[in-house]
N, C-alpha and C. Protein backbone atom coordinates (compact mmCIF):
# COMPACT_ATOMS: atom_id res chain seq x y z
N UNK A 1 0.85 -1.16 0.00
CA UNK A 1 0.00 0.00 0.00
C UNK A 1 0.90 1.23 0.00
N UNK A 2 0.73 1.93 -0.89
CA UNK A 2 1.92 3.35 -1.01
C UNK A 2 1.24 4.53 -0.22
N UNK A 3 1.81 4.77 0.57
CA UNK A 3 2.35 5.71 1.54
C UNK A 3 2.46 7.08 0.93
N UNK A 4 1.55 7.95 1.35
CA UNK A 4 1.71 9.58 1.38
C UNK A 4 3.40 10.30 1.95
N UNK A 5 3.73 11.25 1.31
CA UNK A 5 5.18 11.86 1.93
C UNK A 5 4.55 12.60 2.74
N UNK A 6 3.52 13.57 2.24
CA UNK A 6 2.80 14.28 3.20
C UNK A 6 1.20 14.24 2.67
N UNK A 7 0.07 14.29 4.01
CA UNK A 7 -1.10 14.46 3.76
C UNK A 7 -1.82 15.17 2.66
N UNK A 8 -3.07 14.99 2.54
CA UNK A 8 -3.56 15.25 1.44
C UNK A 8 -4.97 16.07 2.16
N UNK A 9 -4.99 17.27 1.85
CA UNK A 9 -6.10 17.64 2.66
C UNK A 9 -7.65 17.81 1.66
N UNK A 10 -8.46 17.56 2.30
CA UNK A 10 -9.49 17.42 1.79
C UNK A 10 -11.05 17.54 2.10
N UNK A 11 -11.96 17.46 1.84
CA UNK A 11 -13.11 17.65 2.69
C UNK A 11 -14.00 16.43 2.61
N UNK A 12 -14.47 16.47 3.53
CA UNK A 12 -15.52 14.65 3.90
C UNK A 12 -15.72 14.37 2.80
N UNK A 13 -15.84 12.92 2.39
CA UNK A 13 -16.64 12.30 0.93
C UNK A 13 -17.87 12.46 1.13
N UNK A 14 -18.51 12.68 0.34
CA UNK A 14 -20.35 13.14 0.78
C UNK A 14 -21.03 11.60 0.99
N UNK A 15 -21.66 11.28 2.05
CA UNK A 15 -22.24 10.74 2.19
C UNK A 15 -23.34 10.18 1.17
N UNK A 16 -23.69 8.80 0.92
CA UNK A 16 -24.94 8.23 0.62
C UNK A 16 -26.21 7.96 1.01
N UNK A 17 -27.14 8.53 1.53
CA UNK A 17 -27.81 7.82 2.57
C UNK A 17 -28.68 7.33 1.18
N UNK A 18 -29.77 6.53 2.16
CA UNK A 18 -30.75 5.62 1.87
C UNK A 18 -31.54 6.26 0.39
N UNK A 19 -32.06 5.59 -0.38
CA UNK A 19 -33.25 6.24 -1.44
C UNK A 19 -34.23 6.34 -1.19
N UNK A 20 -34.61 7.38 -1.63
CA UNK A 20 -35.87 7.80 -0.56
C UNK A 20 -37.11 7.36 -2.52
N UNK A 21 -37.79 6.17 -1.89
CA UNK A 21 -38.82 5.62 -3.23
C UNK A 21 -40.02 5.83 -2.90
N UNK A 22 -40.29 6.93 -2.07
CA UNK A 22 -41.78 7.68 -2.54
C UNK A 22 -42.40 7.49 -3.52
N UNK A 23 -41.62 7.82 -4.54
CA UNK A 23 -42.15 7.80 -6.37
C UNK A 23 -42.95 6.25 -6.28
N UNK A 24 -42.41 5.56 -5.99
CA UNK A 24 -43.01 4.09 -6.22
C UNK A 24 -44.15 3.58 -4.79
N UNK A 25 -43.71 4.49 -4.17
CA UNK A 25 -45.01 3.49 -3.22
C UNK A 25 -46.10 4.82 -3.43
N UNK A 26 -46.18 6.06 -4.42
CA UNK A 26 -47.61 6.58 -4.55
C UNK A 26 -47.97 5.75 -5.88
N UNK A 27 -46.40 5.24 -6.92
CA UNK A 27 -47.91 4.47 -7.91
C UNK A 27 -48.60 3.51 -7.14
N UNK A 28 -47.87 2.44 -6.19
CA UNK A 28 -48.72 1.86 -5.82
C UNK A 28 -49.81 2.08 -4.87
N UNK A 29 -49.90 2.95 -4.51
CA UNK A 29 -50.62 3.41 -3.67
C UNK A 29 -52.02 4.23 -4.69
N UNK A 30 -51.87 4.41 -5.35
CA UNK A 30 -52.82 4.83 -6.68
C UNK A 30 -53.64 3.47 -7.33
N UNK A 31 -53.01 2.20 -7.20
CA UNK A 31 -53.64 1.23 -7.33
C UNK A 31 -53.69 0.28 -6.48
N UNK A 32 -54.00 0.34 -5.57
CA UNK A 32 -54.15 -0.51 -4.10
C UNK A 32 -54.45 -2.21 -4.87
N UNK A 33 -54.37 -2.89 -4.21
CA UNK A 33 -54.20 -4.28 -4.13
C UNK A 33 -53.61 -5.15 -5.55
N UNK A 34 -53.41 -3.76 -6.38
CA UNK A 34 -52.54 -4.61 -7.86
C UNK A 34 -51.25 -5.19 -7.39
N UNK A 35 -50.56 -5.94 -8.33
CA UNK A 35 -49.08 -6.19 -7.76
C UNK A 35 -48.39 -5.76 -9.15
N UNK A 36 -47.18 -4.94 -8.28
CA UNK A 36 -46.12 -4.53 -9.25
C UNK A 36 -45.07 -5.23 -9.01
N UNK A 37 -43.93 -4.86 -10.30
CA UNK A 37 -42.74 -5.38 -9.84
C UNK A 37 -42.03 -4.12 -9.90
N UNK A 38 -41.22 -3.83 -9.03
CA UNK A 38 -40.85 -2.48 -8.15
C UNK A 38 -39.34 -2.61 -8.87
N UNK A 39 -38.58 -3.82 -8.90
CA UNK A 39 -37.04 -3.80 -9.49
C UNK A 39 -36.68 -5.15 -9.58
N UNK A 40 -35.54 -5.41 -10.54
CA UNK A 40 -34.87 -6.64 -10.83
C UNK A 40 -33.58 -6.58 -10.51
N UNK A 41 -33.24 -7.77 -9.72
CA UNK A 41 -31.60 -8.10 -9.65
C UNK A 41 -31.17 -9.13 -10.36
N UNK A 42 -29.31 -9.54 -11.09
CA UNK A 42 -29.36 -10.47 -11.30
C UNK A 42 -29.29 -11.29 -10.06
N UNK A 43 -29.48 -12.42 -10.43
CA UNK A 43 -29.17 -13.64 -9.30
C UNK A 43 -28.19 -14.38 -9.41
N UNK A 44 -27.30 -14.25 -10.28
CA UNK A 44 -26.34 -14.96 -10.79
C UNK A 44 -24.87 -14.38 -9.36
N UNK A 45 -25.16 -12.73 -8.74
CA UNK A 45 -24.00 -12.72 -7.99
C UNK A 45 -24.80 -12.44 -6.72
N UNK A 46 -24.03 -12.80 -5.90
CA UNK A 46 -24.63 -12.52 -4.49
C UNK A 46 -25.42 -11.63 -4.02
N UNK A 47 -24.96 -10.23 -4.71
CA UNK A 47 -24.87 -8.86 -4.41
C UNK A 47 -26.64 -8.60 -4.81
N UNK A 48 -26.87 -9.30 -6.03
CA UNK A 48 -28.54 -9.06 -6.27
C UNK A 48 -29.09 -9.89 -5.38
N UNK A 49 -29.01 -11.02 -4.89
CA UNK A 49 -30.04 -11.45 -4.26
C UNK A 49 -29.83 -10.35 -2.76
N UNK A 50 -28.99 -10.50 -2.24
CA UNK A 50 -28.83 -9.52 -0.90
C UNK A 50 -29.64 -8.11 -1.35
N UNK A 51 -29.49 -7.40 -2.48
CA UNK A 51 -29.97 -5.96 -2.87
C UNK A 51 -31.56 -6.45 -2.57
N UNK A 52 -32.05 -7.46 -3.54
CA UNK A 52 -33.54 -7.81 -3.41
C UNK A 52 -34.03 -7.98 -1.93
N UNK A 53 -33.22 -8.61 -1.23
CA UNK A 53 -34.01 -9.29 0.09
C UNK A 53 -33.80 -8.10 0.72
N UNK A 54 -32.74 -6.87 1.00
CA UNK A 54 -32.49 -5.45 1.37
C UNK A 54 -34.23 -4.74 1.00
N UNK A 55 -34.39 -4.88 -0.29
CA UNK A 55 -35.48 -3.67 -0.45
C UNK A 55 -36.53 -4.38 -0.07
N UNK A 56 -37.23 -5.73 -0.10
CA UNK A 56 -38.50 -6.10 0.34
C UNK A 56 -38.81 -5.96 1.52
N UNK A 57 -37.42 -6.26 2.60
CA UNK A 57 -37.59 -5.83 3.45
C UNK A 57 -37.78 -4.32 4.43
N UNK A 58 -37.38 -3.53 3.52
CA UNK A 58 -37.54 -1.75 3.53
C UNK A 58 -39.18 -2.14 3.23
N UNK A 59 -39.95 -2.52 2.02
CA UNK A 59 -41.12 -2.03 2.06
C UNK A 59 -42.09 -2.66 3.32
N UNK A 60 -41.48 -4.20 3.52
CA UNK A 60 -42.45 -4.49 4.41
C UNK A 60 -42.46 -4.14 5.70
N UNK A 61 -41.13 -3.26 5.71
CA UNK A 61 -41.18 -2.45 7.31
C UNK A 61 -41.19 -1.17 7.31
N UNK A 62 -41.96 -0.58 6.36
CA UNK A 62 -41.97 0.70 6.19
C UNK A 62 -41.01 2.10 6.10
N UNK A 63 -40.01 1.63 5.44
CA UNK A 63 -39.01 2.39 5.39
C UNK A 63 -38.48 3.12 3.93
N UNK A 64 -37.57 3.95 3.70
CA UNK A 64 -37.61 4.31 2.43
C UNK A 64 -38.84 4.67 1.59
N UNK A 65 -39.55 5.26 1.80
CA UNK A 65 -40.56 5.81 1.40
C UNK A 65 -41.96 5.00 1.87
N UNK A 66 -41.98 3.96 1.85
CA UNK A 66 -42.80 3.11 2.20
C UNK A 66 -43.88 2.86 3.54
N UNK A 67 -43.94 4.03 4.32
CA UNK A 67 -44.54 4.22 5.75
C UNK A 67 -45.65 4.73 4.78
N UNK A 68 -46.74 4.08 5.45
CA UNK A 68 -48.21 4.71 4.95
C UNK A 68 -48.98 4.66 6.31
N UNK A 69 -49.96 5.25 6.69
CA UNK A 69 -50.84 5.23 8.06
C UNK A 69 -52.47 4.56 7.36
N UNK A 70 -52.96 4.63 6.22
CA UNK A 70 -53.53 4.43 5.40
C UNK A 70 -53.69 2.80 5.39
N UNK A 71 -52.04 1.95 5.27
CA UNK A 71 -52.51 0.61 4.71
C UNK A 71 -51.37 0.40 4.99
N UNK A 72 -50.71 -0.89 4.92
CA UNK A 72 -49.47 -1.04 4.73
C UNK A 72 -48.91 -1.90 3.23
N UNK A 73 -48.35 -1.60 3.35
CA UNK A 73 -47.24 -2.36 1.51
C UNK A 73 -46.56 -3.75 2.26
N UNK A 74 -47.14 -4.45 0.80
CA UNK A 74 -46.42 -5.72 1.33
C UNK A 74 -45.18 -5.95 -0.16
N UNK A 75 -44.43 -7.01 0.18
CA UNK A 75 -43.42 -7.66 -0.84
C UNK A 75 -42.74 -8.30 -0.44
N UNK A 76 -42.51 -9.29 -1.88
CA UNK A 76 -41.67 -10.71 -1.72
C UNK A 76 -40.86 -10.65 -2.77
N UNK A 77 -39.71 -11.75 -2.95
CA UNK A 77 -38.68 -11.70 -3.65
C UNK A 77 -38.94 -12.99 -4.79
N UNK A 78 -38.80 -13.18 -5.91
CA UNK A 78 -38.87 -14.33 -6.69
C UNK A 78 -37.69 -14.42 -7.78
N UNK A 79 -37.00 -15.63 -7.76
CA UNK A 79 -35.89 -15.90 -8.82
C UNK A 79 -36.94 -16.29 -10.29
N UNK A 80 -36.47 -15.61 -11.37
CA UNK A 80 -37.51 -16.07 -12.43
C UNK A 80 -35.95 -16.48 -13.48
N UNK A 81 -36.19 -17.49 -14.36
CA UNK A 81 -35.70 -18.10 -15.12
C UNK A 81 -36.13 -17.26 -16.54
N UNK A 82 -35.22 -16.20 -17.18
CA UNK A 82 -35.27 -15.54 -18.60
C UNK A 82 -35.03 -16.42 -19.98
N UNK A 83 -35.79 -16.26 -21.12
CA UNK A 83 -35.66 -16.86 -22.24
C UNK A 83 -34.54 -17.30 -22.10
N UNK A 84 -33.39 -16.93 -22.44
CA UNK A 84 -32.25 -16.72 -22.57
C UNK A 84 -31.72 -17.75 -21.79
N UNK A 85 -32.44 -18.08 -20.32
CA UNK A 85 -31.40 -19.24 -19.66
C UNK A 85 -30.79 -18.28 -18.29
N UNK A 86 -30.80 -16.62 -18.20
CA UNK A 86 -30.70 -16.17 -17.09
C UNK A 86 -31.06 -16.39 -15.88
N UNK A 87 -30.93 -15.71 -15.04
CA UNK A 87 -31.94 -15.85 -13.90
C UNK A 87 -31.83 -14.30 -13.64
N UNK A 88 -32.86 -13.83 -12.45
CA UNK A 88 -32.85 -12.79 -11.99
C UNK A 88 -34.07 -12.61 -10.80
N UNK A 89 -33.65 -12.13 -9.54
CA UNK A 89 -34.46 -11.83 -8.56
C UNK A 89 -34.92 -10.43 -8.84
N UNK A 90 -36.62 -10.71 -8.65
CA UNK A 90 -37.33 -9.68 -8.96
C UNK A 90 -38.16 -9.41 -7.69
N UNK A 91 -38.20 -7.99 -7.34
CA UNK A 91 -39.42 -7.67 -5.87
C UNK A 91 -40.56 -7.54 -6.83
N UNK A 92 -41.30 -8.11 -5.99
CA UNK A 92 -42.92 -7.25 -6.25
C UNK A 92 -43.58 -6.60 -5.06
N UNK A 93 -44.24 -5.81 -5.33
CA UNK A 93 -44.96 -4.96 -4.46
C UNK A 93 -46.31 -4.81 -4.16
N UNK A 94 -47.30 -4.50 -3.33
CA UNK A 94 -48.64 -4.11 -3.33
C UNK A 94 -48.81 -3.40 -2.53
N UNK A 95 -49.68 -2.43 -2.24
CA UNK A 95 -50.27 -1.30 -1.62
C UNK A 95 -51.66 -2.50 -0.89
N UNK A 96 -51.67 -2.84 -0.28
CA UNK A 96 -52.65 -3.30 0.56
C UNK A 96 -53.75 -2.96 1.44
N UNK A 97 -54.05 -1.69 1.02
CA UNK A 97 -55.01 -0.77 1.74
C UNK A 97 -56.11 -2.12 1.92
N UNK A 98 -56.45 -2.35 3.22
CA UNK A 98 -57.83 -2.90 3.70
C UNK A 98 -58.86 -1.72 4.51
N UNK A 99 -57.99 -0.86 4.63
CA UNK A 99 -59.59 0.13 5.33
C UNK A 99 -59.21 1.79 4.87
N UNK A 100 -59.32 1.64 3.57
CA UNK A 100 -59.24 3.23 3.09
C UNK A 100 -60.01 4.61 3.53
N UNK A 101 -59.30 5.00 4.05
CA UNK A 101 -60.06 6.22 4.83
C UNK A 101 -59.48 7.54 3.69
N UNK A 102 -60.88 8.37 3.76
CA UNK A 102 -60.81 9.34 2.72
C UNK A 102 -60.55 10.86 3.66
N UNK A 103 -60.18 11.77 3.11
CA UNK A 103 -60.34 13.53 3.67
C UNK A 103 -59.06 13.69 4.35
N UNK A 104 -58.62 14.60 5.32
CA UNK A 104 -57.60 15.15 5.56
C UNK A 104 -56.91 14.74 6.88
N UNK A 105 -55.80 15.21 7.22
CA UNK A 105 -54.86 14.34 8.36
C UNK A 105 -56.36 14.76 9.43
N UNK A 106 -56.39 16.84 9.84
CA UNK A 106 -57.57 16.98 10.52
C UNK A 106 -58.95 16.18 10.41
N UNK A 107 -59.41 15.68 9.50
CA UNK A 107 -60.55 15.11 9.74
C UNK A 107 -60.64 13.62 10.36
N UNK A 108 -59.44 12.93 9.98
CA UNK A 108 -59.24 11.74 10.26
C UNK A 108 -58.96 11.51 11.70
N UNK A 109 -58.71 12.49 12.16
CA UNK A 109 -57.84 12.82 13.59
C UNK A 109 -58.95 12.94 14.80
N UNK A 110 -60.35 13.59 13.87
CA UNK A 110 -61.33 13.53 14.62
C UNK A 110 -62.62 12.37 14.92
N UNK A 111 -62.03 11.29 13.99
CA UNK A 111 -62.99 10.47 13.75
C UNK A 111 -63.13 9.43 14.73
């Protein structure tokens, strides 16, 4: 490992945090009990199946955009076999609203 003569000054690497997938839990949330498929990994390296089982588990615990008071989002992970002879782990998703309540945070608050 090569060795600095002298330091290198610099400022913090910017951080990554989490993705924030709002965008995807209002489509699903626009179609309550359909099922989507939210993203594909391959399955062929470790790294996709871990990425897949990472995000199903964000939606089914409400995280990354995925907190609703409304309903909760469910998802599971599936290896699917491509023409081709690939493989690839795919999430799917659903918006699971069972008791849709309509009008505003105030009205709901009073009910």
């Amino acid at each position: 490992m090569p060795v600095f003569d002298e330091v290198v000054w610099t400022k913090p690497a910017p951080r990554h945090g989490a993705p924030d997938l709002s965008r995807i839990a209002d489509q699903l949330r626009a179609k309550p009990g359909e099922i989507a498929i939210i993203a594909e990994f391959p399955a062929e390296i470790a790294s996709g199946s871990a990425e897949a089982a990472r995000l199903r588990n964000a939606v089914n615990n409400g995280r990354l955009g995925f907190d609703d008071l409304s309903g909760p989002f469910r998802a599971s992970t599936r290896t699917v076999t491509e023409h081709d002879g690939s493989k690839c782990v795919r999430v799917f998703a659903v918006f699971a609203n069972a008791n849709p309540v309509s009008g505003t945070a105030d009205e709901k608050e009073n009910r």
